[in-house]
C-alpha atoms as a PDB file:
ATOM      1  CA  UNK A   1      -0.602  27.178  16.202  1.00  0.00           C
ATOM      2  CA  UNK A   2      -2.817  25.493  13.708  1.00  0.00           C
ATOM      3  CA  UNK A   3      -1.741  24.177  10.722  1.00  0.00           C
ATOM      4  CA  UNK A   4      -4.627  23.310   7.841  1.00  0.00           C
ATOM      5  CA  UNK A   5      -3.984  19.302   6.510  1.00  0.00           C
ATOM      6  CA  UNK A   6      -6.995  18.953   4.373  1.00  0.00           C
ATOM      7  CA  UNK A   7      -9.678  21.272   2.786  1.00  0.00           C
ATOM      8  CA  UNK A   8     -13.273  20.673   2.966  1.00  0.00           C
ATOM      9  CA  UNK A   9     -13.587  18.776  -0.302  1.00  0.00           C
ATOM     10  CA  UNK A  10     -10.949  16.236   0.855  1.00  0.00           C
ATOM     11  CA  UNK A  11     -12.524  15.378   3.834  1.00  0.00           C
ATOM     12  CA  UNK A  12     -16.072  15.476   2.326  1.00  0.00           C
ATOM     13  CA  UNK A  13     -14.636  12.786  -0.075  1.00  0.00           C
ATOM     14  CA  UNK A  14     -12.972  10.796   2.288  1.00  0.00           C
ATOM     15  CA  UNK A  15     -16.021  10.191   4.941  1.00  0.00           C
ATOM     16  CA  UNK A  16     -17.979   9.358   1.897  1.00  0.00           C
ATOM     17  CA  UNK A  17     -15.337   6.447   0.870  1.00  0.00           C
ATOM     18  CA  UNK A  18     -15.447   5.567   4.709  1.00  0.00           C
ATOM     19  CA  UNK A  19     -19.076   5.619   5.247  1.00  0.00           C
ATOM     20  CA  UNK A  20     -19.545   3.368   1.478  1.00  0.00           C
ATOM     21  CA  UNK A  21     -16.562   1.540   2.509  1.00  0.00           C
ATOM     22  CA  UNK A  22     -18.227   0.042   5.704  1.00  0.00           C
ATOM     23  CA  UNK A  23     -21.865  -0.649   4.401  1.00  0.00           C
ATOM     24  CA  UNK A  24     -20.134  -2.403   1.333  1.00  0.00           C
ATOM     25  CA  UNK A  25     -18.015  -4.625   3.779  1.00  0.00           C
ATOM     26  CA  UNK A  26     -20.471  -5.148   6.266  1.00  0.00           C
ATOM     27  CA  UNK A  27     -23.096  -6.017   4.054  1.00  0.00           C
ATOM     28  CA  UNK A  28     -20.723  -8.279   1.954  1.00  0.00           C
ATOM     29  CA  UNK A  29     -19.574 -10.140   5.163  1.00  0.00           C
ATOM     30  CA  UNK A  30     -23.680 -10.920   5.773  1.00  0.00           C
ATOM     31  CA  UNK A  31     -23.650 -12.676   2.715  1.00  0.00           C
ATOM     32  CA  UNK A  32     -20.063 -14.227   3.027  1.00  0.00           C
ATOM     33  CA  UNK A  33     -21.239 -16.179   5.881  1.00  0.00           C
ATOM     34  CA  UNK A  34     -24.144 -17.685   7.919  1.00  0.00           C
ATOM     35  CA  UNK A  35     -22.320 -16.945  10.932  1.00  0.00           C
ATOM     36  CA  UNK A  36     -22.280 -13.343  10.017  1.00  0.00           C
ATOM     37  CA  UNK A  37     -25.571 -13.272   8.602  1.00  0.00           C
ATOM     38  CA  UNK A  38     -26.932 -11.472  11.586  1.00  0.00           C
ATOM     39  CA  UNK A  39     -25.371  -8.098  10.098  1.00  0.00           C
ATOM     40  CA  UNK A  40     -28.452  -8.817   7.363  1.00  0.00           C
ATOM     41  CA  UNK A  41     -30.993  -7.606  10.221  1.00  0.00           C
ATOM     42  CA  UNK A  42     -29.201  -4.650  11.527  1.00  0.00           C
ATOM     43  CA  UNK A  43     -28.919  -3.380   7.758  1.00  0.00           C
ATOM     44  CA  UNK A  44     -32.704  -4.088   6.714  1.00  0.00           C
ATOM     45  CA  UNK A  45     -32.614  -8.091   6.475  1.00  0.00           C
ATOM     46  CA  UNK A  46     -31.467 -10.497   3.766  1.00  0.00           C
ATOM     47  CA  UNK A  47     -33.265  -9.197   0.772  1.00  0.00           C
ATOM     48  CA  UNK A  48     -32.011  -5.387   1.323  1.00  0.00           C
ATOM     49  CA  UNK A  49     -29.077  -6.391   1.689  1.00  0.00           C
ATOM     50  CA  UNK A  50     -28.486  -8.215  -1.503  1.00  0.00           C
ATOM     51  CA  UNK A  51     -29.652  -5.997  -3.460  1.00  0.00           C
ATOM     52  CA  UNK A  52     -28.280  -3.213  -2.041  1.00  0.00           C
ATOM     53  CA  UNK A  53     -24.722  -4.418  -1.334  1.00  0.00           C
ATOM     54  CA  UNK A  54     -23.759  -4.017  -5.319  1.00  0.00           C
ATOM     55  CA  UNK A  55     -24.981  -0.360  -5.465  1.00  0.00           C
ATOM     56  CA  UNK A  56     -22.738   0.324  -1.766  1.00  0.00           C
ATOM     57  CA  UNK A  57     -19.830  -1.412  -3.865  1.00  0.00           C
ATOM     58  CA  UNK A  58     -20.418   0.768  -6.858  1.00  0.00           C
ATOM     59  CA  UNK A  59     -20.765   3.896  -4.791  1.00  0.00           C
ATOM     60  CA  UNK A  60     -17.400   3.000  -2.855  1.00  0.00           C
ATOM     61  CA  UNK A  61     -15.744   2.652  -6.350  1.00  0.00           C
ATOM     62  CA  UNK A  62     -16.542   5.951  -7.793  1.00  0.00           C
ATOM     63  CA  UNK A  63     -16.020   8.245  -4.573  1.00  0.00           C
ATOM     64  CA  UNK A  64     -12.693   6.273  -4.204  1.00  0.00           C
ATOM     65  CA  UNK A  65     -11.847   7.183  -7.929  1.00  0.00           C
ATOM     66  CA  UNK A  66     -12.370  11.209  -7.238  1.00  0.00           C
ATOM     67  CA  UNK A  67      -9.814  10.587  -3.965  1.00  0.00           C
ATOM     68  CA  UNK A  68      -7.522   8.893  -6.035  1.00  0.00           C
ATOM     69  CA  UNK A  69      -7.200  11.294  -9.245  1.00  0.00           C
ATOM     70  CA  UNK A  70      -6.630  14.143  -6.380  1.00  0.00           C
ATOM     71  CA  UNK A  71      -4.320  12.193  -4.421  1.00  0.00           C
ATOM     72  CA  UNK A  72      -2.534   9.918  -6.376  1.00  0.00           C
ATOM     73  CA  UNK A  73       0.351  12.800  -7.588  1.00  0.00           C
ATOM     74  CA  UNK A  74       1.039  13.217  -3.875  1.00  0.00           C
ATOM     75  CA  UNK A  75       1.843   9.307  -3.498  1.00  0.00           C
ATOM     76  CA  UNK A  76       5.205   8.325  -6.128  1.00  0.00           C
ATOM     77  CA  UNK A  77       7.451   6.528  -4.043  1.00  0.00           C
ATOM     78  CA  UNK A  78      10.511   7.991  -3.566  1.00  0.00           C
ATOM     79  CA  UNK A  79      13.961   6.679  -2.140  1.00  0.00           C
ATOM     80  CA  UNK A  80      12.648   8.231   1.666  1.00  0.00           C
ATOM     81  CA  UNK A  81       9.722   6.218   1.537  1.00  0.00           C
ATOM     82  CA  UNK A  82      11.218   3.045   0.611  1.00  0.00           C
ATOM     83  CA  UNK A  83      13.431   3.629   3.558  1.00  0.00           C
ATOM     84  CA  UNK A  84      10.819   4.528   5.451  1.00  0.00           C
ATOM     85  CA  UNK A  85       9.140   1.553   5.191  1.00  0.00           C
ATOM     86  CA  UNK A  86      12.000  -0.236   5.919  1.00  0.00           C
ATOM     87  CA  UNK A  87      11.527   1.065   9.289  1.00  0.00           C
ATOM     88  CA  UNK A  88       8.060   0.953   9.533  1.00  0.00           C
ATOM     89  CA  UNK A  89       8.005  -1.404  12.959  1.00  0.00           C
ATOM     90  CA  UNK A  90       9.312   1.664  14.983  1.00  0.00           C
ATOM     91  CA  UNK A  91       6.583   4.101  13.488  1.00  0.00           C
ATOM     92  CA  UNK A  92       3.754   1.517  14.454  1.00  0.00           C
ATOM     93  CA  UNK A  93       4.993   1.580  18.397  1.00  0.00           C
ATOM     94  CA  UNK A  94       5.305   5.186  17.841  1.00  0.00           C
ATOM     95  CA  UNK A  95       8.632   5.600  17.900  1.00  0.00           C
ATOM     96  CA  UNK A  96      10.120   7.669  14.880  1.00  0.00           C
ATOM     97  CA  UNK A  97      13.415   8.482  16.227  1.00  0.00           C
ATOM     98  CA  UNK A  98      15.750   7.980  13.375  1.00  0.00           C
ATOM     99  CA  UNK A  99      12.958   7.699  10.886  1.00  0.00           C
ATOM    100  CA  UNK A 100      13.466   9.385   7.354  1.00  0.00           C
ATOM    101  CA  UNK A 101      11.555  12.546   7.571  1.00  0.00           C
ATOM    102  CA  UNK A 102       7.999  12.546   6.026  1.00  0.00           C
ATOM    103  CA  UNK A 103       6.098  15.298   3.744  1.00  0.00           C
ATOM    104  CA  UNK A 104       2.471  15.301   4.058  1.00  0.00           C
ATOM    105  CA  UNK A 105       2.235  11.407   3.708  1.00  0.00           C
ATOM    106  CA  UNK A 106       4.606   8.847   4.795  1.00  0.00           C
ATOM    107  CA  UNK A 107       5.809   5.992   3.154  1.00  0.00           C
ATOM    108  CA  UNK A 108       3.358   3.954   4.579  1.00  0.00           C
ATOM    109  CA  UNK A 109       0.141   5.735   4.023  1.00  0.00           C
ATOM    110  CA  UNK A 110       1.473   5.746   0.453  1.00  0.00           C
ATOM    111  CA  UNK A 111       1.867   2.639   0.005  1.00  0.00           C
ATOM    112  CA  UNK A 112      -1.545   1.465   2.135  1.00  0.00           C
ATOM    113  CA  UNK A 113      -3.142   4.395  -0.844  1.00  0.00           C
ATOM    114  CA  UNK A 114      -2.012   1.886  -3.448  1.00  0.00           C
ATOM    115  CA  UNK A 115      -2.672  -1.310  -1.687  1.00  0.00           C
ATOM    116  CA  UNK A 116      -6.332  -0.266  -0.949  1.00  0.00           C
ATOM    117  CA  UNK A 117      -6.616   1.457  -4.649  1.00  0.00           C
ATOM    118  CA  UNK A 118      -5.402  -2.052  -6.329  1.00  0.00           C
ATOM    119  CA  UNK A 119      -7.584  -4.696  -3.731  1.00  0.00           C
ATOM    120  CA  UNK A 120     -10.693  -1.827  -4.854  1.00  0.00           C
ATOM    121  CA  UNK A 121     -10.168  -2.512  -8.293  1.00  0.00           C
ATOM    122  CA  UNK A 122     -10.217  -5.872  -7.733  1.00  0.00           C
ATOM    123  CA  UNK A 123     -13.417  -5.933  -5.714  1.00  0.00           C
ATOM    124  CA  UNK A 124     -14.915  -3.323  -8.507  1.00  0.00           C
ATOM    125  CA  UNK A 125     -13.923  -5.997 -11.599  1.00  0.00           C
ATOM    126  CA  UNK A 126     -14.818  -8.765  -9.713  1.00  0.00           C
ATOM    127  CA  UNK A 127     -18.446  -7.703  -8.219  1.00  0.00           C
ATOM    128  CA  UNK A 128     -19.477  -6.587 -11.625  1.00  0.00           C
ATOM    129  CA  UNK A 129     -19.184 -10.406 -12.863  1.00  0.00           C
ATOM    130  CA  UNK A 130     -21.084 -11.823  -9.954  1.00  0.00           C
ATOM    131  CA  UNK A 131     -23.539  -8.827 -10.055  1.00  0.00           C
ATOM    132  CA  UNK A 132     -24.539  -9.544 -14.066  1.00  0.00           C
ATOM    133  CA  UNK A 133     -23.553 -13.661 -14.021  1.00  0.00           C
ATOM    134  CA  UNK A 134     -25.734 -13.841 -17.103  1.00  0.00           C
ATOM    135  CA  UNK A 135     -23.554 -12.424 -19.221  1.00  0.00           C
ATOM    136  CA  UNK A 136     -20.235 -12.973 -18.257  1.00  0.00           C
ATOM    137  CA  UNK A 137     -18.225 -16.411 -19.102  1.00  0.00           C
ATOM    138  CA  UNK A 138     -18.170 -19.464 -16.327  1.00  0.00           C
ATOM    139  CA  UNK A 139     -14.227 -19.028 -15.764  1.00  0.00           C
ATOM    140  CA  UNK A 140     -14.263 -15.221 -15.227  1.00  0.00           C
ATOM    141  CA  UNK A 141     -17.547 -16.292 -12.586  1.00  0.00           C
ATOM    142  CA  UNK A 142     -15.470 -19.028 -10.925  1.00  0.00           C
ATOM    143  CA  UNK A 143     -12.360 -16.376 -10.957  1.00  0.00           C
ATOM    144  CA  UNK A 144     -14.771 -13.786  -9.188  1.00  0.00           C
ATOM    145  CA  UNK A 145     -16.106 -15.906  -6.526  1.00  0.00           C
ATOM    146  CA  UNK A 146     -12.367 -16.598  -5.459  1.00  0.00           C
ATOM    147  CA  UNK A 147     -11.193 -12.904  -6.018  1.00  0.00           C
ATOM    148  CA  UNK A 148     -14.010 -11.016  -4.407  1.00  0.00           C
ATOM    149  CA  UNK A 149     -13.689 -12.534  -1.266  1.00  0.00           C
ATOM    150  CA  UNK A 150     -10.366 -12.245  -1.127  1.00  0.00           C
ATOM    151  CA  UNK A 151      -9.668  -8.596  -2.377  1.00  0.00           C
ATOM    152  CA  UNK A 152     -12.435  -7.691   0.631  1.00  0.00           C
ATOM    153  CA  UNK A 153     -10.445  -9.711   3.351  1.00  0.00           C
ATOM    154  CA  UNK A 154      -7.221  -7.859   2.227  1.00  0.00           C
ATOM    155  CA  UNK A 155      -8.631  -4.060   2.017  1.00  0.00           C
ATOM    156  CA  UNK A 156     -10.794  -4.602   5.507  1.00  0.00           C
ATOM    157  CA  UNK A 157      -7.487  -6.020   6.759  1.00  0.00           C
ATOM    158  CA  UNK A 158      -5.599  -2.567   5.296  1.00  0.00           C
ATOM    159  CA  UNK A 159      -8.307  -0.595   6.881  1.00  0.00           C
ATOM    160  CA  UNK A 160      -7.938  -1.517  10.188  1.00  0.00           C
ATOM    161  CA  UNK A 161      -4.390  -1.255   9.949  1.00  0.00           C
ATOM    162  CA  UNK A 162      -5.613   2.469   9.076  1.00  0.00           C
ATOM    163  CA  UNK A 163      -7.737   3.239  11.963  1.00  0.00           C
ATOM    164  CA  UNK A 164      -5.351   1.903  14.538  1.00  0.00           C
ATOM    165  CA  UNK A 165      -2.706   4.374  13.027  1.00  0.00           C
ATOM    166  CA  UNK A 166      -4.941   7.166  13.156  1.00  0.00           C
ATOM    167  CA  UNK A 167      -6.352   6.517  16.685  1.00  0.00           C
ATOM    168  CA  UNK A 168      -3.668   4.842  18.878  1.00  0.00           C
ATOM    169  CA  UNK A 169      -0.353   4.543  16.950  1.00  0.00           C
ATOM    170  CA  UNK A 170      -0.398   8.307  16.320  1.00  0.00           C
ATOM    171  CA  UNK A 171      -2.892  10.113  18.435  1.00  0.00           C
ATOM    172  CA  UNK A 172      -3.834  13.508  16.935  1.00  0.00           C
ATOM    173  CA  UNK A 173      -4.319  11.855  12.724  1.00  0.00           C
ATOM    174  CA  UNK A 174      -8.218  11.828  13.412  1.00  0.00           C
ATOM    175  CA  UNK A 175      -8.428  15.486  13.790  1.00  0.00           C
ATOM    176  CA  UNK A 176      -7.400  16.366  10.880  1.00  0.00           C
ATOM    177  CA  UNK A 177     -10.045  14.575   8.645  1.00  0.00           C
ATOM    178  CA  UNK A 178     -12.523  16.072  11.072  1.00  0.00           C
ATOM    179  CA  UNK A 179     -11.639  19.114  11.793  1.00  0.00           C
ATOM    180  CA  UNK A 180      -9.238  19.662   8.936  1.00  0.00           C
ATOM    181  CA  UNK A 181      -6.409  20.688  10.816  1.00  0.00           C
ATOM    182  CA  UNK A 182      -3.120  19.875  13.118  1.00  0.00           C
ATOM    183  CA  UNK A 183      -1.147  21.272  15.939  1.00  0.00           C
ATOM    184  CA  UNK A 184       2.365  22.526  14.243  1.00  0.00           C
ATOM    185  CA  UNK A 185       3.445  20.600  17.466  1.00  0.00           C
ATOM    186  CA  UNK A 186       2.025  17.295  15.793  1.00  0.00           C
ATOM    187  CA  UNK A 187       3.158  18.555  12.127  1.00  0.00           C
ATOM    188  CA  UNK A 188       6.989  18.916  13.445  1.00  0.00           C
ATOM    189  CA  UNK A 189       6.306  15.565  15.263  1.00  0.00           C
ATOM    190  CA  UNK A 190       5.531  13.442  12.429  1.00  0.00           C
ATOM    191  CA  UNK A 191       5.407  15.468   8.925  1.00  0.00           C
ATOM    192  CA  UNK A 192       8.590  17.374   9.158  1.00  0.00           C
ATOM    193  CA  UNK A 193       9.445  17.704   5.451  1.00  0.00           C
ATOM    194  CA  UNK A 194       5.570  19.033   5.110  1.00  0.00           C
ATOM    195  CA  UNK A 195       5.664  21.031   7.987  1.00  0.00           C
ATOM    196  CA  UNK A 196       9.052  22.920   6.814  1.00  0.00           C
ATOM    197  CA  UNK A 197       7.623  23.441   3.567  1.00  0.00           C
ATOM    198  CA  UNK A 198       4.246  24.897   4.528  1.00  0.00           C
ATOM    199  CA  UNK A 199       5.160  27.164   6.833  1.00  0.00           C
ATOM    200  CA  UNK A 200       7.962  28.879   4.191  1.00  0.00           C
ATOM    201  CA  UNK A 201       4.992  28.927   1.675  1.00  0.00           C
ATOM    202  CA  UNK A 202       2.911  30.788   4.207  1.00  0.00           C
ATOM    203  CA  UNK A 203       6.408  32.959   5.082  1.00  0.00           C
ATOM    204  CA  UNK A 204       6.443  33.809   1.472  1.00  0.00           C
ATOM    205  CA  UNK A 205       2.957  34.520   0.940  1.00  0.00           C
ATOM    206  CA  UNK A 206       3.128  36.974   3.850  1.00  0.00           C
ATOM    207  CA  UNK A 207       5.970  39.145   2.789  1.00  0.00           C
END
């Protein structure tokens, strides 16, 4: 049995984050570093990547703000997740025996929603002052040059925490934002509260 997770337009919207995501990191870590600079000639050399990192960063921005005004409702914090997070270690070794039962996300993909939306504001705020230094004052460009760098290591750092979830932690995530869907199997597994609730909206509807 198959059970839909996300529609076309999520997953359309979510590659698109991924894909900006990854050009504006990589290209940002070419420039961060001589010893990364070597990323500059896979992505077109130095001069394409400087000027092209901004628009990546800008693109990132906006496709991340149409995810968040869809998603954001389905991430409040409530007392299940807080105790689920409590217990997080025995979710990341894949073990979720006496874990609090999850709806369609779990505490911690909440909270990683808001830890990556707050470290992309950051990088947002802060690459617009180094991208127009002209006309911004010296002590929000010093504050920028500190913050940019930072807000990047934290929200790579989130994002691999993200893909080892999805791949090895809890084999089966990927599908979904690739084919859309999940095995009620793997729904019951690890989005009980979701699962319950789908399938007695699709009861309903069927009566």
């Amino acid at each position: 049995m198959k059970i839909d997770r996300f529609n076309v337009r999520e997953r359309f919207v979510h590659w698109l984050v991924a894909i900006s995501f990854v050009y504006a990191a990589l290209s940002g870590l070419a420039m961060w570093s001589r010893h990364l600079f070597w990323i500059a000639g896979v992505l077109g050399g130095g001069e394409t990547v400087r000027a092209l990192h901004p628009w990546g960063g800008t693109i990132f921005a906006l496709v991340l703000g149409v995810m968040f005004s869809r998603w954001a409702s389905q991430m409040k914090l409530d007392a299940a997740d807080r105790e689920w997070l409590a217990k997080s270690g025995r979710y990341m070794v894949n073990d979720e025996k006496g874990m609090p039962e999850s709806g369609k996300f779990n505490g911690g993909q909440k909270m990683l929603f808001w830890v990556e939306a707050a470290f992309a504001l950051l990088l947002f705020l802060s690459g617009a002052i180094l991208w127009f230094p002209e006309i911004t004052p010296r002590v929000l460009r010093l504050g920028a040059v500190l913050v940019h760098p930072l807000a990047a290591i934290g929200s790579i750092g989130g994002i691999i925490v993200h893909i080892y979830m999805s791949l090895f932690a809890v084999p089966g995530s990927l599908k979904a934002m690739t084919e859309g869907y999940v095995s009620a199997r793997w729904a019951k597994a690890h989005h009980p509260k979701w699962f319950r609730q789908r399938t007695k909206n699709e009861n309903e509807s069927a009566r």
